[in-house]
N, C-alpha and C. Protein backbone atom coordinates (compact mmCIF):
# COMPACT_ATOMS: atom_id res chain seq x y z
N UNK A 1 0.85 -1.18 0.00
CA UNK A 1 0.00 0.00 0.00
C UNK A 1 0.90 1.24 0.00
N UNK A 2 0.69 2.44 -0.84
CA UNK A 2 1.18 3.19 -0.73
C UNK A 2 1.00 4.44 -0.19
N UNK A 3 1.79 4.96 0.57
CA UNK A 3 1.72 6.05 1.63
C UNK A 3 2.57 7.06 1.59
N UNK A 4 2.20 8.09 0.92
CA UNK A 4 2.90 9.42 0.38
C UNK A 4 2.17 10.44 1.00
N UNK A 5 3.16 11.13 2.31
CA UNK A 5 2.44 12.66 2.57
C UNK A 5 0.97 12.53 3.15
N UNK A 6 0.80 11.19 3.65
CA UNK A 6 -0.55 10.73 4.60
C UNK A 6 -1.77 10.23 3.38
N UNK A 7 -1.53 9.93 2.42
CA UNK A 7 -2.47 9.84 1.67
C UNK A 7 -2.12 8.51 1.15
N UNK A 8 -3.54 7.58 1.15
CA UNK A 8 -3.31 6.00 0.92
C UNK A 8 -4.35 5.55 -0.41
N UNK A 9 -3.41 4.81 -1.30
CA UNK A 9 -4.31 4.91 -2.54
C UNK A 9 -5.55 4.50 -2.63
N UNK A 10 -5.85 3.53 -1.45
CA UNK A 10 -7.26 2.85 -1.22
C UNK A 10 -8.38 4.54 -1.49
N UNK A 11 -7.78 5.54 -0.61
CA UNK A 11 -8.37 6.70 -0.33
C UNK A 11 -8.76 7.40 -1.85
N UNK A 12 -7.78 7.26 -2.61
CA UNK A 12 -7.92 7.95 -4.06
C UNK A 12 -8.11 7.06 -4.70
N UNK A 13 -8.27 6.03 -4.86
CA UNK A 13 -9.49 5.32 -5.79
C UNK A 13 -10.55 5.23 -5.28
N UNK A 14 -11.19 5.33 -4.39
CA UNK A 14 -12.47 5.42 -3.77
C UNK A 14 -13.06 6.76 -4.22
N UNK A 15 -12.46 7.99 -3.70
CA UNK A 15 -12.43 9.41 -4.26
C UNK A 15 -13.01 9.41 -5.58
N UNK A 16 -12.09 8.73 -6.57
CA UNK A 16 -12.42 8.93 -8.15
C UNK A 16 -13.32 7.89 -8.52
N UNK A 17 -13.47 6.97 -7.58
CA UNK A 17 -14.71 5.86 -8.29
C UNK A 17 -15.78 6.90 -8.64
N UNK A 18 -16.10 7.52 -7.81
CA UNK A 18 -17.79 8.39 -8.22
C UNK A 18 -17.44 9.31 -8.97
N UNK A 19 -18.34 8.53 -9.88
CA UNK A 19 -18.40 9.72 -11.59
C UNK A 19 -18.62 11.09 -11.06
N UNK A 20 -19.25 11.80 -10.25
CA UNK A 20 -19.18 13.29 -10.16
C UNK A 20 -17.92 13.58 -10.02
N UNK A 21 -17.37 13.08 -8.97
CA UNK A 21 -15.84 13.44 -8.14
C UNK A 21 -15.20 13.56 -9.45
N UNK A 22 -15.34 12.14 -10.21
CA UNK A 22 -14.13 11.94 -11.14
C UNK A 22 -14.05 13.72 -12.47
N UNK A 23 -15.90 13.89 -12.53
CA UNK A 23 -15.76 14.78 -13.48
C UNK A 23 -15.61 16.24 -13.16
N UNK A 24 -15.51 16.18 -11.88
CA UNK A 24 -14.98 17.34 -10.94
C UNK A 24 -13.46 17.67 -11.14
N UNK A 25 -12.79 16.42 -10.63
CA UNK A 25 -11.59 16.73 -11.01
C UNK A 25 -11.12 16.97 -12.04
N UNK A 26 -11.79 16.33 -13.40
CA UNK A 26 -11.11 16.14 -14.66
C UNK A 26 -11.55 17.89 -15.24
N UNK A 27 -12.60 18.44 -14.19
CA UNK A 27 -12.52 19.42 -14.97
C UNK A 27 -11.55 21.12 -14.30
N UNK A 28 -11.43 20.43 -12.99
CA UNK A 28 -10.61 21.06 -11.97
C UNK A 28 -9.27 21.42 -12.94
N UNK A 29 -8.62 19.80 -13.47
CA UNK A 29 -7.67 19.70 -14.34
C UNK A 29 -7.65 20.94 -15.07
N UNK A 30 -8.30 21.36 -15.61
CA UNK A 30 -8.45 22.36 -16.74
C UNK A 30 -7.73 23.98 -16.09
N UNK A 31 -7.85 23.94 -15.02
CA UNK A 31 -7.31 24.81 -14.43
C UNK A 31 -7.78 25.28 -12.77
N UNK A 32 -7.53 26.08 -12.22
CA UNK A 32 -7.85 26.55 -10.68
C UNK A 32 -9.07 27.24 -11.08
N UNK A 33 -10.76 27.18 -10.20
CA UNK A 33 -11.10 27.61 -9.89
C UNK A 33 -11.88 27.66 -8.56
N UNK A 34 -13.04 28.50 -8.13
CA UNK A 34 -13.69 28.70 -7.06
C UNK A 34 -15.10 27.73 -7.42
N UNK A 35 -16.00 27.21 -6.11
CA UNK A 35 -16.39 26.14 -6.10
C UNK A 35 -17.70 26.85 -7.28
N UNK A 36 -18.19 27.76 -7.04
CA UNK A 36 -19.26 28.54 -7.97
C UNK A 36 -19.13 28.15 -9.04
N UNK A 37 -18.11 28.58 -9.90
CA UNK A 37 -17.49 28.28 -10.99
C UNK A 37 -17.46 26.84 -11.25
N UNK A 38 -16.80 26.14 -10.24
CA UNK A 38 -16.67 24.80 -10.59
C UNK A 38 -18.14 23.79 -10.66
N UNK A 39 -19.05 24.75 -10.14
CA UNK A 39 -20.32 23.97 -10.08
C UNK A 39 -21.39 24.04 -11.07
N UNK A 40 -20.58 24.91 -12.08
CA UNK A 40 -21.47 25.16 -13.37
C UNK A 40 -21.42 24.24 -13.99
N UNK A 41 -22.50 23.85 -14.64
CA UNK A 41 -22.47 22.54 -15.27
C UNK A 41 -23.12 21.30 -14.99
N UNK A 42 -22.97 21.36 -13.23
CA UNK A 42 -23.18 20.20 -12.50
C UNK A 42 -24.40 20.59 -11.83
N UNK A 43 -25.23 19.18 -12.08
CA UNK A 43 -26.59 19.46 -11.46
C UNK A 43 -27.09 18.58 -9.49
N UNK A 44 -25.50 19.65 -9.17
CA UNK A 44 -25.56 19.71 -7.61
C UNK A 44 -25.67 20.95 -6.86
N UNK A 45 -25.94 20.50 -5.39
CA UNK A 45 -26.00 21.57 -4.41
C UNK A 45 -24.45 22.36 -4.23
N UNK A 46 -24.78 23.43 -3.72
CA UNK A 46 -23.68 23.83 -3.41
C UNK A 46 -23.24 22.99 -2.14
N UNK A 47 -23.93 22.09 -1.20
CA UNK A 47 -23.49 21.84 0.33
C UNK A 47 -22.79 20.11 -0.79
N UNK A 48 -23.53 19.56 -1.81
CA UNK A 48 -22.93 18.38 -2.34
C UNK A 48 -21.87 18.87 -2.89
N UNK A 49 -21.47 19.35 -3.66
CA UNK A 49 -20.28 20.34 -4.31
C UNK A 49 -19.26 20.58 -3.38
N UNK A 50 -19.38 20.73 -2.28
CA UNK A 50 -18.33 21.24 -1.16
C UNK A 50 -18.29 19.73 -0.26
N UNK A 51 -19.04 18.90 -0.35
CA UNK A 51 -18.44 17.33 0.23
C UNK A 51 -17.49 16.81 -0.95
N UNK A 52 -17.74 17.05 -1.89
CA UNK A 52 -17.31 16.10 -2.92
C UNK A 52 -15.38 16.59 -3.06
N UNK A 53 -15.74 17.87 -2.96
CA UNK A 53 -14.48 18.56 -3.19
C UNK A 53 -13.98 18.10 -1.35
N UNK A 54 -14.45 17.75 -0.78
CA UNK A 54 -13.85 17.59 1.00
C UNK A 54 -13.18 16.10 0.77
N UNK A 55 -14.35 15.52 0.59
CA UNK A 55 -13.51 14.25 -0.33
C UNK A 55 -11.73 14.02 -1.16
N UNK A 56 -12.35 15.02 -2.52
CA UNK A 56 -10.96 15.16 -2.98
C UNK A 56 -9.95 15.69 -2.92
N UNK A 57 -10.13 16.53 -1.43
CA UNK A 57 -9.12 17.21 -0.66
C UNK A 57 -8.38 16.03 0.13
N UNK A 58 -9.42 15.49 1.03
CA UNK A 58 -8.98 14.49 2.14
C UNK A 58 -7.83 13.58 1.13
N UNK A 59 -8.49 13.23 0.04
CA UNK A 59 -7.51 12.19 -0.61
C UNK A 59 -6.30 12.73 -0.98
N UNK A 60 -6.10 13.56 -1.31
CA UNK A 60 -5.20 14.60 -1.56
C UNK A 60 -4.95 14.59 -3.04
N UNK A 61 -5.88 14.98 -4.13
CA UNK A 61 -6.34 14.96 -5.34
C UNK A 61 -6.58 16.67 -5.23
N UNK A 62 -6.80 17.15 -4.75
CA UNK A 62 -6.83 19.05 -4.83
C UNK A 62 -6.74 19.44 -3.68
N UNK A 63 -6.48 20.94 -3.84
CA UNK A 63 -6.07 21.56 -3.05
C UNK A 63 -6.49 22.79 -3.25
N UNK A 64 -6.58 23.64 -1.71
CA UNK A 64 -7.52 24.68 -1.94
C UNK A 64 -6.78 26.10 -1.27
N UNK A 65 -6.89 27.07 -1.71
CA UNK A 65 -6.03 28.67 -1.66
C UNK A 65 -7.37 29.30 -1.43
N UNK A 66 -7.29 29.85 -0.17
CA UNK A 66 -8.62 31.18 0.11
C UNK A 66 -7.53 32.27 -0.48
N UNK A 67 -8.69 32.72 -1.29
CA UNK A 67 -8.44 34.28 -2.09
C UNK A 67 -9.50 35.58 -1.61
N UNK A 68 -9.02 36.38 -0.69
CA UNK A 68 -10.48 37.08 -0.04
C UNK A 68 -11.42 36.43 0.10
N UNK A 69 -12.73 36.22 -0.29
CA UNK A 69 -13.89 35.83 0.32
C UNK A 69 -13.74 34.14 -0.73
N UNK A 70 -13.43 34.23 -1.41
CA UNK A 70 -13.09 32.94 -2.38
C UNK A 70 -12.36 31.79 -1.65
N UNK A 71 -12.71 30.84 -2.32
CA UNK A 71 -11.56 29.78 -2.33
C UNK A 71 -11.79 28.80 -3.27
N UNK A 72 -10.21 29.01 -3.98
CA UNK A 72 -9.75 28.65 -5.05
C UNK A 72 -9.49 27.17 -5.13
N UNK A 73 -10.23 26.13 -5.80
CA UNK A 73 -9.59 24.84 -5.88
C UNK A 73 -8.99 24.40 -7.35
N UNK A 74 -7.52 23.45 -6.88
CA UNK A 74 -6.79 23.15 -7.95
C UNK A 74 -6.63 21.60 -8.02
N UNK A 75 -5.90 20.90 -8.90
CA UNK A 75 -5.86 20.06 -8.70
C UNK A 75 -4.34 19.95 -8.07
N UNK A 76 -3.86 18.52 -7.13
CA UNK A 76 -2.65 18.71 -6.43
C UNK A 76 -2.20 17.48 -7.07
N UNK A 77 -0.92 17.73 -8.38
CA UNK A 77 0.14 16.81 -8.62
C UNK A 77 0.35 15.62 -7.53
N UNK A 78 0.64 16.30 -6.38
CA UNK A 78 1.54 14.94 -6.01
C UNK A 78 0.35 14.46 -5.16
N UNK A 79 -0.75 14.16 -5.25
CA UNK A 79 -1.98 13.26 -5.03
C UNK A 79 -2.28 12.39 -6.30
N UNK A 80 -1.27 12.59 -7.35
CA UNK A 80 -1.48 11.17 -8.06
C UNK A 80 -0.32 10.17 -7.81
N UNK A 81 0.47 10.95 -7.30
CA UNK A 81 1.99 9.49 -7.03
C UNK A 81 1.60 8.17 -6.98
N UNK A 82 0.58 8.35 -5.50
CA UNK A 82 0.49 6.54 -5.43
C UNK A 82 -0.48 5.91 -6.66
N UNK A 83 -0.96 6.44 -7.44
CA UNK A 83 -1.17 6.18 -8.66
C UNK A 83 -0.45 5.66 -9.95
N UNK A 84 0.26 6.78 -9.84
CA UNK A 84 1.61 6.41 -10.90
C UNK A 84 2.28 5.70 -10.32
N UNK A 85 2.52 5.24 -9.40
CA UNK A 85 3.59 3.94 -8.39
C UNK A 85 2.65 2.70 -8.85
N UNK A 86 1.41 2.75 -8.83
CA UNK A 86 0.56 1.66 -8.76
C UNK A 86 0.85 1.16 -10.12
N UNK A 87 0.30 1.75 -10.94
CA UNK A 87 0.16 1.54 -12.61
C UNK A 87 1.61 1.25 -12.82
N UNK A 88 2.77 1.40 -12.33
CA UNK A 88 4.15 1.55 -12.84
C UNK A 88 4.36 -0.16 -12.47
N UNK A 89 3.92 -0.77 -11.65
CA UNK A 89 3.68 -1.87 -11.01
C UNK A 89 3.23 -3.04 -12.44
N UNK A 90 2.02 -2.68 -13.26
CA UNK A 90 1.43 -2.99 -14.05
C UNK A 90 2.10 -3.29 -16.12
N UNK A 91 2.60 -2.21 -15.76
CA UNK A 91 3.37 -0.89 -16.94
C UNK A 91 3.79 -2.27 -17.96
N UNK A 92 4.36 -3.36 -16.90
CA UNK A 92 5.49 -3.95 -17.76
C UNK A 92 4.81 -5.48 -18.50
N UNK A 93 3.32 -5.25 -17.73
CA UNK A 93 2.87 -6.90 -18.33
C UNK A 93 1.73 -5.97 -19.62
N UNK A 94 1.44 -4.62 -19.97
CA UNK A 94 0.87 -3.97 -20.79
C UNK A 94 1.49 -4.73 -21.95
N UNK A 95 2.53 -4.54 -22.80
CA UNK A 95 2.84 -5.39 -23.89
C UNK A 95 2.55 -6.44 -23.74
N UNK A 96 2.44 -7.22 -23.44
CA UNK A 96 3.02 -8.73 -23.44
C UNK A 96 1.17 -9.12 -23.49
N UNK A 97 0.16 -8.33 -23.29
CA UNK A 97 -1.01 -8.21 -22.75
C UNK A 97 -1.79 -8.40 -24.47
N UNK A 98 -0.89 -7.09 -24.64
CA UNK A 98 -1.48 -6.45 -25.61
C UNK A 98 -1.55 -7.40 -26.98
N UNK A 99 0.36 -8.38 -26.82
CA UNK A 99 0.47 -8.61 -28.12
C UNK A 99 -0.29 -10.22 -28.23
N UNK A 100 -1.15 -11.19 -26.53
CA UNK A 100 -1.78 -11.66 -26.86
C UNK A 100 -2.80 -11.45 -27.13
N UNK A 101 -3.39 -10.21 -26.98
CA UNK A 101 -4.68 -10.07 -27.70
C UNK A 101 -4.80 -9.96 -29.01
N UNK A 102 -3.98 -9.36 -29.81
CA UNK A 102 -3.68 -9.24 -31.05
C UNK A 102 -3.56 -10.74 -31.82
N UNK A 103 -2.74 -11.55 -31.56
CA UNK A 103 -2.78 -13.07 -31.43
C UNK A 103 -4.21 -13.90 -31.39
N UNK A 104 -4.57 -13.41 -30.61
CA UNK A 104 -5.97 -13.86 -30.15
C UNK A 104 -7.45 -13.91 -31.10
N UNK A 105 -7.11 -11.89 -31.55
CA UNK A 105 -7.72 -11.52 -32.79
C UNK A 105 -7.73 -11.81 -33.68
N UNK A 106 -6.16 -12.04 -34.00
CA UNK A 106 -5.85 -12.42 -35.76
C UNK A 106 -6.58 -14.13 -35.82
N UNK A 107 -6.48 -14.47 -34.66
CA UNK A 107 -6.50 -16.26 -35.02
C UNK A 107 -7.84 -16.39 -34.83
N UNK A 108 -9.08 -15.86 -34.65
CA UNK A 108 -10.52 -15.53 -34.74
C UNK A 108 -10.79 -14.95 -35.68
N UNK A 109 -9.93 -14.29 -36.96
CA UNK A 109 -10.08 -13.89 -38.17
C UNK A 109 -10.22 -14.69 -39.23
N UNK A 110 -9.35 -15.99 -38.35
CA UNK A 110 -9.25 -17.01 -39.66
C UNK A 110 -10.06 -17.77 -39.63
């Protein structure tokens, strides 16, 4: 299990399982904004909007900057590590995956 900076990947795949979260973040990705902003689009509350983002704070997937009465959420790089550690784990049986499926295909062609 991996444990970077208090954050455990069980925590951030759980986080991104739920399609809102996930399309929260992916649109967080796009750049920093405030939760208003970030809630355009989405047919939630502002009090669901501010769990979801508590969520992808706790996991440590964003991160948040009060700007005067604002607060700014971004997404936080190093809340994907144990991600990329995980998949890097995986990385090396991807070919070998790939080229029996291809195998697999061609010989169901014939």
């Amino acid at each position: 299990m991996c444990l970077f900076l208090g954050m455990n990947q069980d925590d951030i795949f759980r986080a991104l399982g739920d399609p809102t979260r996930r399309a929260i973040f992916e649109k967080l990705a796009e750049g920093a904004m405030n939760a208003t902003t970030l809630r355009e689009g989405f047919a939630i509350s502002q009090p669901a909007m501010s769990q979801h983002l508590t969520v992808l704070r706790e996991a440590g997937l964003v991160r948040d900057q009060r700007q005067g009465r604002f607060v700014h959420y971004e997404v936080d790089p190093d809340g994907l590590t144990c991600i990329a550690q995980w998949l890097a784990r995986y990385r090396a049986y991807w070919p070998a995956r790939i080229n029996a499926l291809e195998g697999l295909l061609k010989d169901m062609d014939q």
